[in-house]
C-alpha atoms as a PDB file:
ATOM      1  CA  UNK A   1      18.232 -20.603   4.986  1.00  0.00           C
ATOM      2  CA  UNK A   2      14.693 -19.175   4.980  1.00  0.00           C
ATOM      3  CA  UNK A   3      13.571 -15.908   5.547  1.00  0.00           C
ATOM      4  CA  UNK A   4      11.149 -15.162   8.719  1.00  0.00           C
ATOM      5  CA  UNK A   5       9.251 -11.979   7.293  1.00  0.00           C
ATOM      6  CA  UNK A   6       6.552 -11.184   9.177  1.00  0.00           C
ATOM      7  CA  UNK A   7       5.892 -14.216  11.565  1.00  0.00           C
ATOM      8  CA  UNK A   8       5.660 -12.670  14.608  1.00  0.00           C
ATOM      9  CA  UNK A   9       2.818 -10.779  15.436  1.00  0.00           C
ATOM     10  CA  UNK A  10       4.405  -7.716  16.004  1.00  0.00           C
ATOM     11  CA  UNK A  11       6.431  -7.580  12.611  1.00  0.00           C
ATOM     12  CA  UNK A  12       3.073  -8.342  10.858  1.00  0.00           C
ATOM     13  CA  UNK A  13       1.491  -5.204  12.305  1.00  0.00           C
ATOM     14  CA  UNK A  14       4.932  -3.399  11.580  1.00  0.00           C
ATOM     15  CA  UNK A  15       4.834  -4.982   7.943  1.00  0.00           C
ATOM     16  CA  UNK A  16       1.518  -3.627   7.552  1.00  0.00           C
ATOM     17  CA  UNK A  17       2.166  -0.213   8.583  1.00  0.00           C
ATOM     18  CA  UNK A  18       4.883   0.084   5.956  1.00  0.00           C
ATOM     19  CA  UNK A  19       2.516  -0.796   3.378  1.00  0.00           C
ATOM     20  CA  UNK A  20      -0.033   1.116   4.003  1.00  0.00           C
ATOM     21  CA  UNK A  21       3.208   4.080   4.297  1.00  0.00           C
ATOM     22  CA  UNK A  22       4.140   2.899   0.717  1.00  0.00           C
ATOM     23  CA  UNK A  23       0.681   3.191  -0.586  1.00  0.00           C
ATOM     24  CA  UNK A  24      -0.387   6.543   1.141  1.00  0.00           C
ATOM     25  CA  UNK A  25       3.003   7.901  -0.592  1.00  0.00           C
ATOM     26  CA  UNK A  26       1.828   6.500  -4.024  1.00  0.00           C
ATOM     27  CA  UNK A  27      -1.964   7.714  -3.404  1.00  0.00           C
ATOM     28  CA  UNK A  28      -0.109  11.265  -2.996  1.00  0.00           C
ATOM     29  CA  UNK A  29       1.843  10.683  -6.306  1.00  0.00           C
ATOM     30  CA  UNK A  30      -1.142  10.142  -7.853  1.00  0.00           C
ATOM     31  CA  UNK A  31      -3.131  13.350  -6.413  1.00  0.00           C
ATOM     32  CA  UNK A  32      -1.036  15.349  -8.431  1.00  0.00           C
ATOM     33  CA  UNK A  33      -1.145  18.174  -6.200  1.00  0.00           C
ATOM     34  CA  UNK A  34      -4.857  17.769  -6.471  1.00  0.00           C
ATOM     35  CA  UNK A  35      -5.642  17.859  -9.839  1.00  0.00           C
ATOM     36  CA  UNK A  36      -5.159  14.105 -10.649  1.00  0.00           C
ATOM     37  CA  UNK A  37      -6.499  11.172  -8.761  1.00  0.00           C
ATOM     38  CA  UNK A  38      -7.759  12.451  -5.694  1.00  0.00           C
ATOM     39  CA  UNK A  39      -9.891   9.590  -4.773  1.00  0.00           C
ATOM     40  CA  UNK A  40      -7.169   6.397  -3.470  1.00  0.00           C
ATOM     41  CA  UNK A  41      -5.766   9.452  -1.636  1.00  0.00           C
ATOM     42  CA  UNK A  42      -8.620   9.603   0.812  1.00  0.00           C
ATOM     43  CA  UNK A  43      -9.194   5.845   0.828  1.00  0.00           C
ATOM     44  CA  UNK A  44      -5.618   5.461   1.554  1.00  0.00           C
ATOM     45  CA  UNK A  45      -6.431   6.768   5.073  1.00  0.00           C
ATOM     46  CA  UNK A  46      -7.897   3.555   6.587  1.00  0.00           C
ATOM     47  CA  UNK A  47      -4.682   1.775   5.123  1.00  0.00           C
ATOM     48  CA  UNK A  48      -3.300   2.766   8.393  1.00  0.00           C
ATOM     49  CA  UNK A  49      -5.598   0.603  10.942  1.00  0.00           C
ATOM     50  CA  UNK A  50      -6.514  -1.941   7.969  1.00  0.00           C
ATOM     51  CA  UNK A  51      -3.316  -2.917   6.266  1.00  0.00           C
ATOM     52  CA  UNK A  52      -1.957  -4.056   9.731  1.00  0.00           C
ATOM     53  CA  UNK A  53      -5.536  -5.438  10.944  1.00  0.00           C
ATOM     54  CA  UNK A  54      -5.451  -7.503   7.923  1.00  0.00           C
ATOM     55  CA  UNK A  55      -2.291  -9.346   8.184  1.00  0.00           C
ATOM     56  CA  UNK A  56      -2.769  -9.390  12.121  1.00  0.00           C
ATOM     57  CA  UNK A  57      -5.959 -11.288  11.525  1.00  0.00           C
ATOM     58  CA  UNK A  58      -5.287 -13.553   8.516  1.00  0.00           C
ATOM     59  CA  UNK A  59      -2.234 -14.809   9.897  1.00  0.00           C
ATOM     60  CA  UNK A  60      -4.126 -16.184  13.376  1.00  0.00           C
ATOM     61  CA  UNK A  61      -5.366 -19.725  13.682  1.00  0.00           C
ATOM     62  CA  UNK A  62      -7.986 -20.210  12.970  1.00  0.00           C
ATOM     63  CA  UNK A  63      -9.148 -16.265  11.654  1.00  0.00           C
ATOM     64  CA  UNK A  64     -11.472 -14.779  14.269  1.00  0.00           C
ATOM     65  CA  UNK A  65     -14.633 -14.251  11.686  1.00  0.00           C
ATOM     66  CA  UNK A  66     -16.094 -11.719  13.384  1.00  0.00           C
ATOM     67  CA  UNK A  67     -13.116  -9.077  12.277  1.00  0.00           C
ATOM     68  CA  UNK A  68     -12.385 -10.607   9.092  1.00  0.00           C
ATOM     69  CA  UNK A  69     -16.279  -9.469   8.203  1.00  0.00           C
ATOM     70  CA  UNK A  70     -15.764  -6.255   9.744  1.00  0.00           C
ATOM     71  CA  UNK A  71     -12.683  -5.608   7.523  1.00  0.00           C
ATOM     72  CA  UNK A  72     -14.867  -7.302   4.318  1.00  0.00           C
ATOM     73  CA  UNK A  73     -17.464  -4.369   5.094  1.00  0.00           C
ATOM     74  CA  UNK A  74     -14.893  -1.947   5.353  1.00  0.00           C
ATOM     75  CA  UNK A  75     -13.743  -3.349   1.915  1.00  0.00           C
ATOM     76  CA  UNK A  76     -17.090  -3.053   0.894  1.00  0.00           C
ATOM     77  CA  UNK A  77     -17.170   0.614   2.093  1.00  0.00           C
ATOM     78  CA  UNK A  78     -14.074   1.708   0.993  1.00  0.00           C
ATOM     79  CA  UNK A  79     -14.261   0.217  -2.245  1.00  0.00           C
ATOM     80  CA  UNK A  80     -17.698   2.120  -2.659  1.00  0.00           C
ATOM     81  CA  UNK A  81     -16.721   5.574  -2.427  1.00  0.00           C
ATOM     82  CA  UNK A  82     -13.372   4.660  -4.519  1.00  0.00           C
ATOM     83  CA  UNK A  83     -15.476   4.077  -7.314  1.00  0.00           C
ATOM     84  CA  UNK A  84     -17.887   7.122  -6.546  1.00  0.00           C
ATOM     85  CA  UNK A  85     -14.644   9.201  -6.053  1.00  0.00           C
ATOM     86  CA  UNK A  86     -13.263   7.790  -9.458  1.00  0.00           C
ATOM     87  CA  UNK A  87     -16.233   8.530 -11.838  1.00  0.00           C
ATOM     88  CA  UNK A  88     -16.748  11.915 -10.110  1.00  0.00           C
ATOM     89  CA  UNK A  89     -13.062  12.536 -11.104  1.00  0.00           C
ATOM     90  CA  UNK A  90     -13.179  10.637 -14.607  1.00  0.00           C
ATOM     91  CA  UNK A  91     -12.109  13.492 -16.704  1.00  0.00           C
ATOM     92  CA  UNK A  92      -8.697  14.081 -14.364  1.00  0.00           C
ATOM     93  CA  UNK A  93      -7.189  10.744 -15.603  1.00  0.00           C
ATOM     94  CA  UNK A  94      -6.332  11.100 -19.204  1.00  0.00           C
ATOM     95  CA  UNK A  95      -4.889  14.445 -18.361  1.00  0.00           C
ATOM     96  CA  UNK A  96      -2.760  12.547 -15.753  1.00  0.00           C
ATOM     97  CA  UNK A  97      -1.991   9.829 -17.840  1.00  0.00           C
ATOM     98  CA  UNK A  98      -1.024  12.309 -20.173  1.00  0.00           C
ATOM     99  CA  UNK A  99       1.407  14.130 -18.176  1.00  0.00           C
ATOM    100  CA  UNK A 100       3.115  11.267 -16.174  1.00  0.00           C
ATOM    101  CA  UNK A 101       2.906   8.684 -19.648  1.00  0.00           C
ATOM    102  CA  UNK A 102       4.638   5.476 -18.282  1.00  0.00           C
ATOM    103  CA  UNK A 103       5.467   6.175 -14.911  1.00  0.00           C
ATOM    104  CA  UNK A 104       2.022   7.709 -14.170  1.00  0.00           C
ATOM    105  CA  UNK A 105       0.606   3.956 -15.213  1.00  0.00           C
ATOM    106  CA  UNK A 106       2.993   2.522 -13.145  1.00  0.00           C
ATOM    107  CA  UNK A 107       2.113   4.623 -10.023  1.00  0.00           C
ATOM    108  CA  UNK A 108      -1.314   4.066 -10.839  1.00  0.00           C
ATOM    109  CA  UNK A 109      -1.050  -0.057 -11.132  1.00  0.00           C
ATOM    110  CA  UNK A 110       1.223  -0.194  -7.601  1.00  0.00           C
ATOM    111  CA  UNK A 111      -1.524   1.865  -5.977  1.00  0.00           C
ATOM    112  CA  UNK A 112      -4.245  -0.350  -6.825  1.00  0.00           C
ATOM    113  CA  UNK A 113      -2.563  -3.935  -6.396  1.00  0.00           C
ATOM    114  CA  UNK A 114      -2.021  -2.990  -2.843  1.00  0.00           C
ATOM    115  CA  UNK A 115      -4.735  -1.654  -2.552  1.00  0.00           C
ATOM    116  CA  UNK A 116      -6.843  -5.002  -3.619  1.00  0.00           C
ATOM    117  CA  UNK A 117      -3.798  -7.194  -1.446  1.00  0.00           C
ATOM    118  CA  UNK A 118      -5.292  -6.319   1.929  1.00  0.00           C
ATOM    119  CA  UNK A 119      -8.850  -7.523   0.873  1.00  0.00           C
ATOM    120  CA  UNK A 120      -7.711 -10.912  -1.262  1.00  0.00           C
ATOM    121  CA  UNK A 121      -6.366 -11.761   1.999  1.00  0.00           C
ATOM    122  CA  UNK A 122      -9.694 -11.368   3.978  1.00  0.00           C
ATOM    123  CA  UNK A 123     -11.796 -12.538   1.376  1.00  0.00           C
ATOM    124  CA  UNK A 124      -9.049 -15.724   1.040  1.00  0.00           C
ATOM    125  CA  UNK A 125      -9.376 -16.249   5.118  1.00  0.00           C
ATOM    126  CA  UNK A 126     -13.173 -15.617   4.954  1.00  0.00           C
ATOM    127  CA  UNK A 127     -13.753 -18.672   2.477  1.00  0.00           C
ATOM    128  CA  UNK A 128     -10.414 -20.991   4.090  1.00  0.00           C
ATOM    129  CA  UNK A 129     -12.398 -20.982   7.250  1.00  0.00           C
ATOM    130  CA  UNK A 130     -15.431 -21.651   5.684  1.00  0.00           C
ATOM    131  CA  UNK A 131     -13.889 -25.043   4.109  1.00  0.00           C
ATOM    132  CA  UNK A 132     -12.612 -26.140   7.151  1.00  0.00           C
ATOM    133  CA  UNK A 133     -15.231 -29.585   8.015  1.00  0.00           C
ATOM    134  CA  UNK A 134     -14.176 -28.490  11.622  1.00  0.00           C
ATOM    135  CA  UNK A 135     -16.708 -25.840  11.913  1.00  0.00           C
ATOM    136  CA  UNK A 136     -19.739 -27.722  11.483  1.00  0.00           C
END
């Protein structure tokens, strides 16, 4: 017997919405209370419309292309002031580290693996469609 997760459009956009719930609660994990990694704590915000957008979109044949490069800019975006966010905050981390040890790496390697899932898929449904001999 197989298991149907997420093949209706409506449990994709519910699946997505508990993602992006798991990986706001992580981003505040790793906050600290604001003195550890602050940054995937504001990204985490667009998780909400994204997360679900993403597996909405991917999952549709064929992809519309227009939204899956509107969510690869918002990657792009996103992405950007992650990495800002991180250097300005590059002397929190071995404190944190320090503090949570195993659990705080842990935390730290959930947070970003979801938080690279949603744009894999995009970037895998951008280049799919463009190997489909259909289009031309």
């Amino acid at each position: 017997m197989a298991i149907k997760l997420a093949r209706t459009p409506g449990s994709r956009f519910v699946l997505g919405l508990g993602l992006a719930a798991v990986e706001t609660f992580l981003a505040v994990f790793l906050s600290g209370a604001g003195h550890g990694w602050n940054s995937p704590l504001l990204v985490s915000v667009i998780l909400w419309i994204v997360a679900p957008a993403t597996l909405y979109v991917t999952q549709q044949n064929p992809p519309p292309r227009s939204l899956l490069f509107i969510l690869a800019g918002i990657a792009l975006i996103a992405d950007f002031i992650l990495v800002k966010g991180t250097i300005v905050e590059a002397a929190a981390l071995p404190r944190y580290l320090e503090v949570n040890g195993a659990a705080g790496m842990i935390i730290m390697a959930a947070w970003l693996f979801l938080w690279a899932l949603w744009q894999v898929l995009v970037v895998r449904a951008l280049f799919a469609g463009r190997a489909d001999p259909s289009d031309d």
